[in-house]
Protein backbone atom coordinates (compact mmCIF):
# COMPACT_ATOMS: atom_id res chain seq x y z
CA UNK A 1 18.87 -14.23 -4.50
CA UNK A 2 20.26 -18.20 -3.91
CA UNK A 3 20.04 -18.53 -0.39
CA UNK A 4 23.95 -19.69 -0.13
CA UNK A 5 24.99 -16.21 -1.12
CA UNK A 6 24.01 -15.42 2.54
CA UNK A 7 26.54 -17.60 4.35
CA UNK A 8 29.26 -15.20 2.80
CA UNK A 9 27.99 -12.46 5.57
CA UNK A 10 30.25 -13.08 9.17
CA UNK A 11 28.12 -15.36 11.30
CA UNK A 12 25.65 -16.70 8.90
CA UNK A 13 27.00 -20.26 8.21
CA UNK A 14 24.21 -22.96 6.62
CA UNK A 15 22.17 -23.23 9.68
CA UNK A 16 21.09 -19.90 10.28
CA UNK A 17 21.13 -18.91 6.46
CA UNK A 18 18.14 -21.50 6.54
CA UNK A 19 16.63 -19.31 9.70
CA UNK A 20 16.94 -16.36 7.92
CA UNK A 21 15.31 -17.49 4.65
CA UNK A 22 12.48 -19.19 6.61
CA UNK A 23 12.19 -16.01 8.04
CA UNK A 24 11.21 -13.96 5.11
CA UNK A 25 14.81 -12.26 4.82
CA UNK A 26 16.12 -14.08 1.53
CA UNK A 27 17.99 -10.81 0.22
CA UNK A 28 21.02 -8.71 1.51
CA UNK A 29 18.56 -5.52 0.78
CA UNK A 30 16.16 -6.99 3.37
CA UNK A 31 18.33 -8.24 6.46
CA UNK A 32 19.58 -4.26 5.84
CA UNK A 33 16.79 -2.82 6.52
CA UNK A 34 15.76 -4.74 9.61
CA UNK A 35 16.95 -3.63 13.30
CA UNK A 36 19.17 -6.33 15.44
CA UNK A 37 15.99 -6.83 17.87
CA UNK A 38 13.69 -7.89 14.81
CA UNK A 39 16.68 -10.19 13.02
CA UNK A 40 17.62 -11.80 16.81
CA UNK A 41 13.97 -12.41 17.42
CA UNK A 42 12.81 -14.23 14.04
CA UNK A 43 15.49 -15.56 13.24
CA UNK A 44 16.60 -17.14 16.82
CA UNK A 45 20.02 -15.72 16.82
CA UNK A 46 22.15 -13.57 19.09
CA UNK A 47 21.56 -10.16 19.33
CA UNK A 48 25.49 -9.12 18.95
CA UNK A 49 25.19 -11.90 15.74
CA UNK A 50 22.47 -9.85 14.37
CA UNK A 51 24.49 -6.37 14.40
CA UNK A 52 27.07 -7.86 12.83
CA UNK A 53 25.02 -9.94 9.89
CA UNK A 54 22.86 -6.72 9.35
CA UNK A 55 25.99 -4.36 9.30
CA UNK A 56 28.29 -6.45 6.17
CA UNK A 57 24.49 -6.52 4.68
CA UNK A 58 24.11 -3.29 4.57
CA UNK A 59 27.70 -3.19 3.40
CA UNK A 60 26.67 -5.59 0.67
CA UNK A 61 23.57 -3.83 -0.35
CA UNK A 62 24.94 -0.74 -0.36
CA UNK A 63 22.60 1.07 1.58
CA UNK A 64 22.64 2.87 4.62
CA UNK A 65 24.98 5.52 3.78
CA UNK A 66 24.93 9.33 2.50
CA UNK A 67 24.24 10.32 -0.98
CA UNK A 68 23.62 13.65 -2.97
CA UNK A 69 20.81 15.06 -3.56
CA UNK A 70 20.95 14.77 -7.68
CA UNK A 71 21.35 11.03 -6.13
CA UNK A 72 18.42 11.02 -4.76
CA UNK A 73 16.97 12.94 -7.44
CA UNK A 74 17.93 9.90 -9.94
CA UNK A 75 16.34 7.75 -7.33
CA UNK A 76 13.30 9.10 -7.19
CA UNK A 77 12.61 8.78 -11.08
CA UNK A 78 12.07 5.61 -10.10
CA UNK A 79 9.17 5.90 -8.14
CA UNK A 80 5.45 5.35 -10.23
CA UNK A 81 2.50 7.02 -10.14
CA UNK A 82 -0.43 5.32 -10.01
CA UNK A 83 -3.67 7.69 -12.14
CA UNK A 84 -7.29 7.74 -10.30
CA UNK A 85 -8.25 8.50 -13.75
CA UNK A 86 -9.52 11.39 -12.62
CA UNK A 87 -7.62 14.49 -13.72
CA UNK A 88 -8.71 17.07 -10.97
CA UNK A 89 -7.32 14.35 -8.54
CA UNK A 90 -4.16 13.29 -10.34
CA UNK A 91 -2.83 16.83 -10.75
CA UNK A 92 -4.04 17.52 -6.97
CA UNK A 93 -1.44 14.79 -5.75
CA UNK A 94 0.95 15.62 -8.19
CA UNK A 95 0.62 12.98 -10.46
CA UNK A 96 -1.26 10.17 -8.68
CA UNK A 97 -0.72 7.78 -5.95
CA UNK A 98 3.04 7.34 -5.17
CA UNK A 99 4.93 4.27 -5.30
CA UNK A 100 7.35 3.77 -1.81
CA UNK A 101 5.00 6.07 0.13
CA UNK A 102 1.99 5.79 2.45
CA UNK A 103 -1.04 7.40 1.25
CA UNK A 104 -4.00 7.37 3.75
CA UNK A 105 -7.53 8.19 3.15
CA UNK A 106 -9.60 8.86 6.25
CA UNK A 107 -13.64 10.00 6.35
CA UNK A 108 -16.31 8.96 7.94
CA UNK A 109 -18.47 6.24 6.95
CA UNK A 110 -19.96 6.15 3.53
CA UNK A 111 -17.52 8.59 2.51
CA UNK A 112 -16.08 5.97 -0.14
CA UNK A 113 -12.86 5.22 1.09
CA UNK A 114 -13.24 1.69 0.44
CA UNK A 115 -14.58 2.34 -3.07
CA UNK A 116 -10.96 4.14 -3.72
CA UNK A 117 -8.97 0.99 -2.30
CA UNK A 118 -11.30 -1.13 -5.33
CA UNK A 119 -10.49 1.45 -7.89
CA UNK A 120 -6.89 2.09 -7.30
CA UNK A 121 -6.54 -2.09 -7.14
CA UNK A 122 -8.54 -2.25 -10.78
CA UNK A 123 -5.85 1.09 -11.86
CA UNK A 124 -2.54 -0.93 -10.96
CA UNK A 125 -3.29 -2.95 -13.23
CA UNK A 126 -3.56 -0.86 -16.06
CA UNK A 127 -0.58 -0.45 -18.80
CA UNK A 128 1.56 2.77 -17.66
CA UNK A 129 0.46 4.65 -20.83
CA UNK A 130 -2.80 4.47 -19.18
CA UNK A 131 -2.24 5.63 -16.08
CA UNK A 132 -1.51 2.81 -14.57
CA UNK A 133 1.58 0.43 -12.93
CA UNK A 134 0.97 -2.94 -14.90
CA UNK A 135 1.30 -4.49 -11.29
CA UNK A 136 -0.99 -6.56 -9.37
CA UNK A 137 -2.38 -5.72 -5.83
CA UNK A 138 -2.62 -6.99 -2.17
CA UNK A 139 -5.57 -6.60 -0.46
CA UNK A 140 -5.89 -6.66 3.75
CA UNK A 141 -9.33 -6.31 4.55
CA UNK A 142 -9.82 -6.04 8.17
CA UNK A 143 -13.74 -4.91 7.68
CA UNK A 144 -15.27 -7.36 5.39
CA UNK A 145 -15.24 -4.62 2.77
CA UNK A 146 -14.11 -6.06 -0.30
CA UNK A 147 -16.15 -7.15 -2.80
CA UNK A 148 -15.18 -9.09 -6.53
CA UNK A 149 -18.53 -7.63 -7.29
CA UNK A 150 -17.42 -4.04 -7.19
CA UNK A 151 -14.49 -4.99 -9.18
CA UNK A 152 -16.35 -5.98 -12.13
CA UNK A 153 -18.23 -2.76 -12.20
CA UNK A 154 -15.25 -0.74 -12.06
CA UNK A 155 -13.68 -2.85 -15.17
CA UNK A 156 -16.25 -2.54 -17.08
CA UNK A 157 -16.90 1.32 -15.92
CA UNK A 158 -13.44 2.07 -17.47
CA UNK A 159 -12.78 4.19 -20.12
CA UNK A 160 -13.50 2.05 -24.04
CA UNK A 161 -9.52 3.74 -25.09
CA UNK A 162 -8.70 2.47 -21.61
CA UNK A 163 -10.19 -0.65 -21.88
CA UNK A 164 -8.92 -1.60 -25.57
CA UNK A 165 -5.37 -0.55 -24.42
CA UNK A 166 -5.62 -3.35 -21.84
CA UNK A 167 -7.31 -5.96 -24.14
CA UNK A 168 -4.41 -5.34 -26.08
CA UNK A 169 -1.63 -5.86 -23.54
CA UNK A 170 -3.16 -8.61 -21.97
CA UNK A 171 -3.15 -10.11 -25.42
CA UNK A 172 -7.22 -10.95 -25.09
CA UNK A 173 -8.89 -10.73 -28.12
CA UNK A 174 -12.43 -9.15 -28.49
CA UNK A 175 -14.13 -6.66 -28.33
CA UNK A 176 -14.96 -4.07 -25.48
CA UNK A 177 -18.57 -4.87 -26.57
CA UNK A 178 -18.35 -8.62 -26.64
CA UNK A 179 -20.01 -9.95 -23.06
CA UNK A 180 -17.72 -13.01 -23.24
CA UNK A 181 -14.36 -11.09 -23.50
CA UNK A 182 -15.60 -8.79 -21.06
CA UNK A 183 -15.74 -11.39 -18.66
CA UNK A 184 -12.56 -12.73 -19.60
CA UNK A 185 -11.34 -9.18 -18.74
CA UNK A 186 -12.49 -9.54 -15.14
CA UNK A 187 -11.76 -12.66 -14.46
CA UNK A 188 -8.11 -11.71 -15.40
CA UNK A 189 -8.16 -8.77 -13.03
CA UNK A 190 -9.48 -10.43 -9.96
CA UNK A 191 -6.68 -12.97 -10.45
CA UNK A 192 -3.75 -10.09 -10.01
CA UNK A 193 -5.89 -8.68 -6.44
CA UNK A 194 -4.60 -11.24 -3.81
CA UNK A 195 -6.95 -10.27 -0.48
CA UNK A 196 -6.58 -11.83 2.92
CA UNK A 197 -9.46 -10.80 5.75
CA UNK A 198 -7.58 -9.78 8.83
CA UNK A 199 -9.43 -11.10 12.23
CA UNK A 200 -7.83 -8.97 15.18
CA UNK A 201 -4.76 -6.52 15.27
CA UNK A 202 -1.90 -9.05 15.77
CA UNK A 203 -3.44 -11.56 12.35
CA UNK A 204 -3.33 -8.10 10.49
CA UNK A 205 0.48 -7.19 11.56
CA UNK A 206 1.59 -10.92 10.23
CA UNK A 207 -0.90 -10.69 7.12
CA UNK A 208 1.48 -7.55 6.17
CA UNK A 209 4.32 -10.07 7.19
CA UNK A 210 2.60 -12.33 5.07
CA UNK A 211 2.41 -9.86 2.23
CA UNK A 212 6.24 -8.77 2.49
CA UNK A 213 7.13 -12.66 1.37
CA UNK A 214 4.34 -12.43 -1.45
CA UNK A 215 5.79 -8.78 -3.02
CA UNK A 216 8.81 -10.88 -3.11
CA UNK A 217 7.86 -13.94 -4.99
CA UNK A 218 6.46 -11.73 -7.61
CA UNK A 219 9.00 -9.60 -7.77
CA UNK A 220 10.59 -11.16 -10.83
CA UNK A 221 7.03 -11.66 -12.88
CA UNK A 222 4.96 -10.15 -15.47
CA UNK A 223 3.07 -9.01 -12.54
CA UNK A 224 5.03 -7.69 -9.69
CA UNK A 225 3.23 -6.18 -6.92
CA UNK A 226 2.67 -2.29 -7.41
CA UNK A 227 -0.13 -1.86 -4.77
CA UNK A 228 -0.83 -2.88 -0.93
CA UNK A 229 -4.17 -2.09 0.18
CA UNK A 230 -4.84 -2.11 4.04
CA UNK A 231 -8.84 -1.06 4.16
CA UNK A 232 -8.67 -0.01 7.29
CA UNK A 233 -5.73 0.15 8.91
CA UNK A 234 -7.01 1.34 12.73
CA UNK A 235 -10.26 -0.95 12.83
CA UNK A 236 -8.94 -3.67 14.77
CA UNK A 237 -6.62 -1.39 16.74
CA UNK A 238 -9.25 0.89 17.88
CA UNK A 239 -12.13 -1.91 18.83
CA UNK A 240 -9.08 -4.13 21.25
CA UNK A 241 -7.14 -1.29 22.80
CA UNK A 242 -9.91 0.77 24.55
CA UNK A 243 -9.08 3.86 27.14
CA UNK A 244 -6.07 5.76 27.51
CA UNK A 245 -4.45 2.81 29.62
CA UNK A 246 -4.10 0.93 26.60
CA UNK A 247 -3.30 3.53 24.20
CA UNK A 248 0.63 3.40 24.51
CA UNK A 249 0.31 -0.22 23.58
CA UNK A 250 -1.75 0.48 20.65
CA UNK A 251 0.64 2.89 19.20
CA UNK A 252 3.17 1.37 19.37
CA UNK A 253 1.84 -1.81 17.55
CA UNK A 254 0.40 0.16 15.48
CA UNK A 255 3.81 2.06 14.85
CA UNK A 256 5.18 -1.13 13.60
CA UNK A 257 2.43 -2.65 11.41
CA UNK A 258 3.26 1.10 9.71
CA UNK A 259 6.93 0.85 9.26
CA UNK A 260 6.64 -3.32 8.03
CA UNK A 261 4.51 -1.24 5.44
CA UNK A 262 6.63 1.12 4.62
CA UNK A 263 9.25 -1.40 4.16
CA UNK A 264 7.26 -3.49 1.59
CA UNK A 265 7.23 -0.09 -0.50
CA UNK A 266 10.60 0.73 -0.40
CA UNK A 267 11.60 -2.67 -1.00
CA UNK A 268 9.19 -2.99 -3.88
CA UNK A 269 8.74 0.03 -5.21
CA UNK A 270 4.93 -0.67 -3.95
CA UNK A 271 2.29 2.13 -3.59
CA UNK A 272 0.94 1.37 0.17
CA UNK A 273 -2.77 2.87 0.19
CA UNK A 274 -4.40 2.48 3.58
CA UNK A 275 -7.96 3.83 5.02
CA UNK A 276 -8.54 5.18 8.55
CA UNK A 277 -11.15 5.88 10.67
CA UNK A 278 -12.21 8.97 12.23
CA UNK A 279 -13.63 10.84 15.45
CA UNK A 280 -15.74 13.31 16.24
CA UNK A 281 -14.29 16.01 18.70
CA UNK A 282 -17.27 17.32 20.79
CA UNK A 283 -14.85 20.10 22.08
CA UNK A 284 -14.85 21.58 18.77
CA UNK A 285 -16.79 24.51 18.61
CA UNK A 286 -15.31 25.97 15.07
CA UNK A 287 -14.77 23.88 11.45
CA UNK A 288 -14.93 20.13 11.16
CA UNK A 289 -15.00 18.37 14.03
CA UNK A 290 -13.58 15.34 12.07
CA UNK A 291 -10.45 14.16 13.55
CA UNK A 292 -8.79 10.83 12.03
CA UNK A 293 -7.50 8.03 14.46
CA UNK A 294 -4.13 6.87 15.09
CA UNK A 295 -2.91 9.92 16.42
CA UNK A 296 0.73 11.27 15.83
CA UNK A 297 2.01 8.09 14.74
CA UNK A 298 -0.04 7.84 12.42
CA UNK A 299 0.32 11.46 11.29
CA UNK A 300 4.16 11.41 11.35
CA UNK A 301 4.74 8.09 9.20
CA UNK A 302 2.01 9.09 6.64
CA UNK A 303 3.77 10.37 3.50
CA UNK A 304 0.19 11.63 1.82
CA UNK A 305 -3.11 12.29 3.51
CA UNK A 306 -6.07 12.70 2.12
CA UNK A 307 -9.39 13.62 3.81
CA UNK A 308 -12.71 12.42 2.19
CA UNK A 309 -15.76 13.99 2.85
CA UNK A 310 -19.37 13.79 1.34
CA UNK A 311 -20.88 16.64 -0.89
CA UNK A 312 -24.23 16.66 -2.64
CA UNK A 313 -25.28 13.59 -4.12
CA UNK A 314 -22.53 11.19 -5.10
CA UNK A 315 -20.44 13.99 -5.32
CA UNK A 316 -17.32 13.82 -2.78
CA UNK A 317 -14.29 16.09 -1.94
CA UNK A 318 -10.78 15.06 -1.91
CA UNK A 319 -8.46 17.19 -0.10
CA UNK A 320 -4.84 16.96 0.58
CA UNK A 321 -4.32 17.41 3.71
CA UNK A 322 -0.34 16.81 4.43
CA UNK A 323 2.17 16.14 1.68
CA UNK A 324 5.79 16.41 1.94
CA UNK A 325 6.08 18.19 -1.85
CA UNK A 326 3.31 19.46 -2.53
CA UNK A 327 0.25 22.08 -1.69
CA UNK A 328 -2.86 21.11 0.17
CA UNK A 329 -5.62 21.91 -2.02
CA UNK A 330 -9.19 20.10 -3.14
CA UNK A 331 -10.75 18.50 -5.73
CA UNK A 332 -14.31 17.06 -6.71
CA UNK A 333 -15.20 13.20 -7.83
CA UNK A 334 -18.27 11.07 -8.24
CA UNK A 335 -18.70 7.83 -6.66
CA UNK A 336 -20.77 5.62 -8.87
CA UNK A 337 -22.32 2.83 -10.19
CA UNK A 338 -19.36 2.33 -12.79
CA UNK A 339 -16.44 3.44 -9.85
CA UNK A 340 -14.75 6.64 -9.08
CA UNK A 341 -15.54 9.32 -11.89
CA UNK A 342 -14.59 13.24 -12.78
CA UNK A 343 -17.08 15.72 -11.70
């Protein structure tokens, strides 16, 4: 959107159109969705000022209001799903990952959450007759856990129709066999993963700042972002705010960084996949002691969870734990060499 179209809201004259632009909200869709103490803050502007430019944008936007539910029904047919390429999984979660919704994945360590965050950013990419979003993928890595190395194993560990399919609609000749068009292949895919490494709680709140104003340069390309990955989400969190003196504070940052998450999905139509850490509960004298972190919060603003859990071998069980549509249930994978795999 030109950035003049914003001085036709009540208050916003050429000044503080430039504020708001500088300040990531370039659209009427996102000053809509932003509350007057967010707006007043960034963009250095009354608080009463804010109401008003945030009400005739919401006006503008048309949003805000009541629909039906064969609206939101329409709506929703929108919405992707992004394949694991696993079909125990996919039909567990009803498809695949959803797009506008927070999945989490929380285990303990060595589980593979991380190794679903790399598979699900080398999936996006994939043309939607195979399973995938034909989107590229943000990457917040607040544990040093990604690696471009893993990447090219899972490329190359895909599928030959799978891999032919995106030769094809990447327009790279060659064959899946052919070393040099392999690499090609890879190359191409680490381009479309943008990462960041987070350093402490408040650097990983602006990175997903940060990753609002990226979604929305790419909106309009051949590669829009289709997946956020946040791997993990309550690292830095858990490690600053230690004790129960500190833990209203950490929720309710942590409340935040979920809902300017939440808003890069529904803004664009993003999939917003983050990992979470977990506790043991000594107390627990019957079934899994295995508790994740982030408490209610967490819990509440969730849309999917998924606990991961080690089996035999590489073998590793997926279970739904919460989902607003569908039942909890389980399903087997593999974690190897060559990325996620069916049973």
């Amino acid at each position: 959107m030109a950035e003049d179209d914003l001085e036709s809201l009540p208050g916003v004259g050429p000044a503080t159109a430039d504020k708001l632009v500088e300040s990531g909200y370039d659209s009427y869709q996102s000053i809509a969705v932003a509350s007057p103490g967010e707006l007043s803050n960034k963009a250095d502007i009354g608080s009463s000022t804010a109401s008003d430019i945030i009400n005739a944008a919401r006006d503008a936007a048309d949003v805000g209001g009541f629909e039906t539910g064969s609206m939101v029904l329409e709506r929703r047919k929108q919405i992707g799903k992004l394949s694991w390429q696993i079909d125990e999984v996919d039909e567990l979660l009803g498809g695949g990952l959803e797009t506008q919704s927070i999945t989490e994945v929380y285990g303990e360590f060595g589980a593979g959450k991380s190794q679903i965050t790399h598979q699900l950013a080398v999936n996006v990419q994939l043309p939607p007759e195979q399973g995938g979003l034909g989107g590229g993928c943000i990457f917040i890595d607040s544990e040093d856990t990604f690696r471009p190395e893993r990447i090219d194993d899972m490329v190359r560990g895909l599928e030959d129709d799978v891999l032919e399919a995106t030769l094809a609609d990447r327009e790279i000749e060659g064959s899946v066999d052919d070393e040099e068009t392999m690499q090609e292949l890879v190359d191409d895919v680490l381009d479309k993963i943008h990462v960041a490494k987070a350093f402490n709680s408040n650097h990983q709140i602006l990175l997903a700042e940060k990753a609002k104003e990226l979604a929305g340069e790419h909106e309009d390309t051949d590669w829009p972002v289709r997946l956020l990955c946040v791997d993990s989400l309550t690292a830095h969190f858990r490690a600053e705010y230690v004790g129960r003196g500190e833990l209203a504070e950490r929720q309710q940052k942590l409340n935040k960084h979920l809902h300017d998450l939440m808003r890069i999905g529904d803004l664009f139509n993003t999939g917003i996949l983050v990992t979470n850490q977990v506790a043991s509960n000594p107390d627990s004298y019957f079934g899994d002691p295995t508790q994740p972190i982030g408490g209610n919060i967490l819990g509440h603003t969730s849309t999917f969870r998924i606990y991961l859990r080690k089996s035999k071998g590489d073998k590793r069980i997926v279970r739904l734990v919460d989902a607003p549509n569908l039942a909890d249930g389980e399903a087997v994978m593999r974690v190897q060499d060559a990325g996620l795999k069916p049973e």
